[in-house]
Protein backbone atom coordinates (compact mmCIF):
# COMPACT_ATOMS: atom_id res chain seq x y z
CA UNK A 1 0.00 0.00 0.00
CA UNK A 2 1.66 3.28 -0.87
CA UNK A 3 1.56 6.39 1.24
CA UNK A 4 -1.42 8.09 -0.52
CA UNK A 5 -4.08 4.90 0.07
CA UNK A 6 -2.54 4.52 3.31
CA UNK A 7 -3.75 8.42 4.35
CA UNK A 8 -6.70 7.72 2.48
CA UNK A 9 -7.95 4.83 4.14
CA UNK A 10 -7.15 6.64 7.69
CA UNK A 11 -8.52 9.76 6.85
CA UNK A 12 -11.36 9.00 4.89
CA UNK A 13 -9.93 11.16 2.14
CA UNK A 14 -12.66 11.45 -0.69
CA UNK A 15 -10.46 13.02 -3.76
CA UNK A 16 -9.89 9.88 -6.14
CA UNK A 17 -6.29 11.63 -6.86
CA UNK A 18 -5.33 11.20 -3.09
CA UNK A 19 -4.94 7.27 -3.13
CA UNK A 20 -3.22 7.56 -6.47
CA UNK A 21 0.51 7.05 -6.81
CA UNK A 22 2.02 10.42 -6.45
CA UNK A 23 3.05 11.38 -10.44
CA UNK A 24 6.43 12.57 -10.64
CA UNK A 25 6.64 12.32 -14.61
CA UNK A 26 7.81 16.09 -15.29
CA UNK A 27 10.50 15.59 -12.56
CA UNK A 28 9.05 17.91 -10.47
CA UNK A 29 7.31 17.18 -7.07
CA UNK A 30 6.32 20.33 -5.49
CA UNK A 31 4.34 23.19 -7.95
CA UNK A 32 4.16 26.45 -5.89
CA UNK A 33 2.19 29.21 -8.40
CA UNK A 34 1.27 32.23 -8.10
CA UNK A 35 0.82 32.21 -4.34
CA UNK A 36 -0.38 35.27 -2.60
CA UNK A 37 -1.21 35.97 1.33
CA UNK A 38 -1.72 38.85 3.33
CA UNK A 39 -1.86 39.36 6.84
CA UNK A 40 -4.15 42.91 7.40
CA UNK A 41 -2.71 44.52 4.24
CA UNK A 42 0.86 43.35 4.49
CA UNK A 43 1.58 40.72 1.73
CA UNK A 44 4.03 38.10 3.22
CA UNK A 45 3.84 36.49 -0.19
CA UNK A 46 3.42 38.06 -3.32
CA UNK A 47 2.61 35.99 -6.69
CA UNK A 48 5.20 33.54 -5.14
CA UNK A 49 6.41 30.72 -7.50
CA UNK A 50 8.48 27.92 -6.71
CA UNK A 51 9.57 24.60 -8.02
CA UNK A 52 11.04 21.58 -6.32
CA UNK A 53 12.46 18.64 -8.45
CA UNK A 54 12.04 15.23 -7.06
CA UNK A 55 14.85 14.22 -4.71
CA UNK A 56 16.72 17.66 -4.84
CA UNK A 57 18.27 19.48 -1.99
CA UNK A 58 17.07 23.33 -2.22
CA UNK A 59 18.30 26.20 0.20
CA UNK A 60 15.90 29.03 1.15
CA UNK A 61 17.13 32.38 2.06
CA UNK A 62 16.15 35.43 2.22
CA UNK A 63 16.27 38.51 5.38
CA UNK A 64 13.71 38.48 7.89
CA UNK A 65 10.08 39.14 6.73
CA UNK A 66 10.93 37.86 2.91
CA UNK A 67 7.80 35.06 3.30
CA UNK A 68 10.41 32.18 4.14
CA UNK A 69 7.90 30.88 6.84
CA UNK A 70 4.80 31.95 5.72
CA UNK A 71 5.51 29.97 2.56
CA UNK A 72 6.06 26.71 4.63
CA UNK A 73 2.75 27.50 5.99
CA UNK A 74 1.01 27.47 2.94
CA UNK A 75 3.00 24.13 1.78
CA UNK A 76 2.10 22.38 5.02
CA UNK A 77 -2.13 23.57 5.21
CA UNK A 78 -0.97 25.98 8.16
CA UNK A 79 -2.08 28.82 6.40
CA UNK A 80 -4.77 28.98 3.04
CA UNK A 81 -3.20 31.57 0.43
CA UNK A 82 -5.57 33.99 -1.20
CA UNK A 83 -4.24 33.24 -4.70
CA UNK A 84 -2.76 31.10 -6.28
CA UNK A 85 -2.09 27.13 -6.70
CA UNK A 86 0.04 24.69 -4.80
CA UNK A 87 0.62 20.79 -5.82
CA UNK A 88 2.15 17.65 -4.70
CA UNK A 89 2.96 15.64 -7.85
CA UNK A 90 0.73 17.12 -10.78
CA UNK A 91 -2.17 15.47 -9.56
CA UNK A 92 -2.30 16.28 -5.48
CA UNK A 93 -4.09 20.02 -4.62
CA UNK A 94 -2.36 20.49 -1.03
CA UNK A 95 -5.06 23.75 -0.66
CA UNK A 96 -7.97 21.05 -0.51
CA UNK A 97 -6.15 19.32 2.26
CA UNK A 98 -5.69 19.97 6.29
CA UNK A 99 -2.39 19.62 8.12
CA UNK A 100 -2.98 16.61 9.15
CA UNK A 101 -4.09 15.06 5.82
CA UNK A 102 -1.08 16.54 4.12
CA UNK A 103 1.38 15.44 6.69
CA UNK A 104 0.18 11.79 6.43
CA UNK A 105 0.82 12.24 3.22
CA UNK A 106 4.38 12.55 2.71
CA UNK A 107 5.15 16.00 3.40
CA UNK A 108 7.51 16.72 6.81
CA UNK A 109 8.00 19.66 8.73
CA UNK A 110 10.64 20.15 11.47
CA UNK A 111 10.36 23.41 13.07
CA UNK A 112 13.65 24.75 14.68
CA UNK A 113 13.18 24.50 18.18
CA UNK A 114 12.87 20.39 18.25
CA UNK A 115 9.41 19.35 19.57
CA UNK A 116 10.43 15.45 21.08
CA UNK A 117 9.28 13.44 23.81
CA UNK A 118 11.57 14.62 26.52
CA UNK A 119 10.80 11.93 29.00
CA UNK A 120 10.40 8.77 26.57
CA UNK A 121 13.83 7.20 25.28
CA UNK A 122 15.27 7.95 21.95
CA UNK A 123 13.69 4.32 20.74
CA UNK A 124 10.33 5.08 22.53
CA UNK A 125 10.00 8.58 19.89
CA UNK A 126 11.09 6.95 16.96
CA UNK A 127 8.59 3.79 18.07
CA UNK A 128 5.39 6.56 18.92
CA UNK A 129 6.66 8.42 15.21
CA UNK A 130 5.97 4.64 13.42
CA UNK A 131 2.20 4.14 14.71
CA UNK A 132 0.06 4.10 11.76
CA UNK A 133 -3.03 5.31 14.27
CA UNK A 134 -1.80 7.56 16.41
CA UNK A 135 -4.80 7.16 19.20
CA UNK A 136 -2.58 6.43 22.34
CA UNK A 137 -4.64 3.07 23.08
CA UNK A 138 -3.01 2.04 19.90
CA UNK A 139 0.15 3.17 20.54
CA UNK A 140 0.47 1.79 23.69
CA UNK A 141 -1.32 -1.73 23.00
CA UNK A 142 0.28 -2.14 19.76
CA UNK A 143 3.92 -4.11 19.41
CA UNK A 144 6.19 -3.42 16.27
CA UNK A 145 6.34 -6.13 14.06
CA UNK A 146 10.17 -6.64 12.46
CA UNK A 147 9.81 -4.96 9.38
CA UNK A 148 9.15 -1.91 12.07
CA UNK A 149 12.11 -2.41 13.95
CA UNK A 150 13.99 -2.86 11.31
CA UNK A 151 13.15 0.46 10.30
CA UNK A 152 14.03 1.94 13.29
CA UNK A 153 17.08 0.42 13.61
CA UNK A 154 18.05 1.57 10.25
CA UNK A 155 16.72 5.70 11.10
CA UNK A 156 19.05 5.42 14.11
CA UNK A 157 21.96 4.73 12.32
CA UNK A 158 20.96 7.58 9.65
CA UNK A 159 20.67 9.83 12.19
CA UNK A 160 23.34 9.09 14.08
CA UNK A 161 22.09 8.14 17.63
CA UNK A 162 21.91 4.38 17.34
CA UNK A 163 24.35 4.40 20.70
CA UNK A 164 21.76 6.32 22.11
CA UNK A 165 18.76 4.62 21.99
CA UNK A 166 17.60 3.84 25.21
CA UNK A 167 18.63 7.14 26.72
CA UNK A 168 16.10 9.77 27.41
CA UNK A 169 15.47 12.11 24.92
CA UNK A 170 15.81 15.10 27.10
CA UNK A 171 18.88 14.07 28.01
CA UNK A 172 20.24 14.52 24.23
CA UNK A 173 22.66 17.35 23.17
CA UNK A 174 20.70 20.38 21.28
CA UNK A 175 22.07 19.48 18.08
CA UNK A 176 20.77 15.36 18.61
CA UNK A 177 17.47 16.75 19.64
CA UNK A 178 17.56 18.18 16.29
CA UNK A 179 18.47 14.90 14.62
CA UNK A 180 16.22 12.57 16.24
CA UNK A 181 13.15 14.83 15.20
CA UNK A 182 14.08 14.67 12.13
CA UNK A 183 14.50 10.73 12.81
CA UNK A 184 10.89 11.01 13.51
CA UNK A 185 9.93 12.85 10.11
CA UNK A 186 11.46 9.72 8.35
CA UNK A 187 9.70 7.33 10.29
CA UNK A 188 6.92 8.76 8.41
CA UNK A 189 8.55 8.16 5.15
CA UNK A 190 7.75 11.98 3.52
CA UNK A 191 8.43 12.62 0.56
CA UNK A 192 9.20 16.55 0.82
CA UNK A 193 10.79 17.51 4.22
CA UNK A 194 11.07 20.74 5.15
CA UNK A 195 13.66 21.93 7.70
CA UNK A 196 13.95 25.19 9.29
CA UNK A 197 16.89 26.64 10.74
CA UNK A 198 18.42 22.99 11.63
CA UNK A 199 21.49 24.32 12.92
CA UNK A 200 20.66 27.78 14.67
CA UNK A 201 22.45 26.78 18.54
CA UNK A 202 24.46 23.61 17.52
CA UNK A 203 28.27 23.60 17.74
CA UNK A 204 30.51 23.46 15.02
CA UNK A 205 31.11 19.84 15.17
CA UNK A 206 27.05 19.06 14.66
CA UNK A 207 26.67 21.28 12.57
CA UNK A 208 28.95 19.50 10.36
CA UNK A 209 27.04 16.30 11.31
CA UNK A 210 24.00 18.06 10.32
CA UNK A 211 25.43 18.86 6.84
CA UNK A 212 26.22 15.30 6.60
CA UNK A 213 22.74 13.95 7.45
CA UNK A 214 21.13 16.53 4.88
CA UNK A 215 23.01 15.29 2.55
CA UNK A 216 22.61 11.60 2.60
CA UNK A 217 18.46 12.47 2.84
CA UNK A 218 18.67 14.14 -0.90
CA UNK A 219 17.83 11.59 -3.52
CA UNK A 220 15.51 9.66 -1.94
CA UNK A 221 13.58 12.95 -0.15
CA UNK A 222 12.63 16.11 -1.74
CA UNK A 223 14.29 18.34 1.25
CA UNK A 224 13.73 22.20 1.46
CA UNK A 225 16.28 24.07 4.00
CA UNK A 226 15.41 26.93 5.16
CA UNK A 227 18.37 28.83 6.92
CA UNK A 228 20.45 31.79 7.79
CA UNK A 229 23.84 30.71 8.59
CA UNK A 230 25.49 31.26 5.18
CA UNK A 231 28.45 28.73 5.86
CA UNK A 232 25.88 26.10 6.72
CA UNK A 233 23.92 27.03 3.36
CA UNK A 234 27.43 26.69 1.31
CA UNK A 235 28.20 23.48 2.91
CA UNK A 236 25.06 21.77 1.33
CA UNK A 237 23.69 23.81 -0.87
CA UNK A 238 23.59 22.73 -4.50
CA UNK A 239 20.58 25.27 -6.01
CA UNK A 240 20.15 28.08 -3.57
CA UNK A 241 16.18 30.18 -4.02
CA UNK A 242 16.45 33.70 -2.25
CA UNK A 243 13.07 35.04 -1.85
CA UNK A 244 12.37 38.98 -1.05
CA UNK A 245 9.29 40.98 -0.35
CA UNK A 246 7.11 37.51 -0.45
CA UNK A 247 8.55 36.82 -4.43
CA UNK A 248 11.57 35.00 -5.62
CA UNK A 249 14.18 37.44 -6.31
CA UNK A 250 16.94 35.05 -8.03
CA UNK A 251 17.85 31.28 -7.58
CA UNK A 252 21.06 29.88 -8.72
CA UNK A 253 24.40 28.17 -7.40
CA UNK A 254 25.59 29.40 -4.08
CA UNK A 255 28.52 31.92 -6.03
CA UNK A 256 25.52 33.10 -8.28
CA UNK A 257 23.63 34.01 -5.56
CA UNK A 258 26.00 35.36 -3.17
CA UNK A 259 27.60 37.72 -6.42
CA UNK A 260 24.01 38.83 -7.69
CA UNK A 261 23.75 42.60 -7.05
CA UNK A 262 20.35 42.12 -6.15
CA UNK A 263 21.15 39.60 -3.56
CA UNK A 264 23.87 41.90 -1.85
CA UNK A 265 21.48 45.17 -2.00
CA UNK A 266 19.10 43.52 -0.18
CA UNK A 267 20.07 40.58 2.02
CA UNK A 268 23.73 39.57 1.89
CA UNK A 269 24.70 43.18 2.05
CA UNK A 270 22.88 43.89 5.06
């Protein structure tokens, strides 16, 4: 059962393109058009279009108030855009879907400041993040089966914390609270994940980590980075988007970007 039938069949989704297998055909997996949203006048996105290839690695920048969040909003159901379009595969309309629905259905979000189970183990998250019903009778009744453990055996070791599994998560560094949330998102299998600010707090040494584990998620996850720290950005950045005013205002290579004129007037040269 692929992803779609499986949120389907949970959520009772009624759009005969939900259970479908997610069409990839152009290459492109995520279709943001002509998006537009204002917040009592102010237009945190204006006519906003953006394109994310299947299994790419895209960086987001852009200086405080240039729509960076806003537009994870709109790609996650948080917040409904007045205009515009947004798609998942060609076939997917992520504006006729809630949070919920569109998180089931293979699209991620880690925020920056980690949101984990302080007080289970680093197993027990990545065990509650596998539970196909999420009711906690369920969760607590319910025992893995090996395909399950298997799965979280191999997340640990992608992640990085498979020495730490049975300690409590709140006893984690910053930087491995970071990692096992997003250890969480992949128990999920999504196929877009969208990370904000992973590194803001870490040391240098997981920060490096964290370049490493972005990395090694591109090709078989769409992931979308958004982030400040300009060395970070360089370190994994292989098509950079800067967006300004709520639009796109250039995307290239990290040296295309960072010698744009545009880019240093407005962000970079701030």
């Amino acid at each position: 059962m692929n992803i779609f039938s499986h949120a389907r069949r949970s959520l009772g989704q009624n759009d005969p393109n939900f259970g479908a297998p997610l069409d990839t055909t152009h290459g492109t997996i995520l279709y943001v058009e002509g998006v537009t949203v204002s917040f009592d006048g102010f237009r945190a996105l204006n006519n906003l279009n953006l394109y994310i290839d299947e299994g790419e690695l895209r960086c987001i920048i852009g200086p405080n108030g240039a729509g960076k969040t806003t537009m994870m909003d709109v790609i996650t159901g948080k917040t409904k855009p007045d205009a515009g379009s947004v798609y998942f595969g060609q076939q997917i309309n992520l504006l006729e879907l809630s949070e919920h629905q569109i998180a089931r259905g293979g699209i991620g979000r880690k925020f920056q400041k980690p949101t984990i189970f302080e007080a289970l183990s680093v197993y027990e998250n990545l065990e509650l993040a596998t539970a196909a019903d999420k009711r906690v009778w369920w969760t607590l009744t319910q025992q893995l089966n090996s395909a399950q453990k298997f799965r979280i055996d191999e997340v640990l070791v992608q992640i990085g914390l498979q020495e730490h599994r049975y300690k409590n998560a709140g006893a984690l560094s910053h930087g491995q609270k970071q990692w096992l949330e997003i250890g969480m998102l992949l128990m999920q299998s999504p196929r877009v994940l969208l990370v904000d600010e992973p590194v803001a707090g870490m040391t240098g040494e997981e920060t490096e980590k964290t370049a490493e584990l972005l990395l090694s998620l591109a090709g078989k996850h769409s992931v979308i980075v958004v982030e400040h720290d300009m060395k970070f950005v360089r370190s994994i950045a292989r098509k950079v988007t800067v967006l300004h005013q709520g639009s796109v205002l250039t995307e290239g290579t990290m040296d295309q970007v960072q010698n744009d004129p545009k880019v240093i007037e407005v962000y970079l040269g701030e």
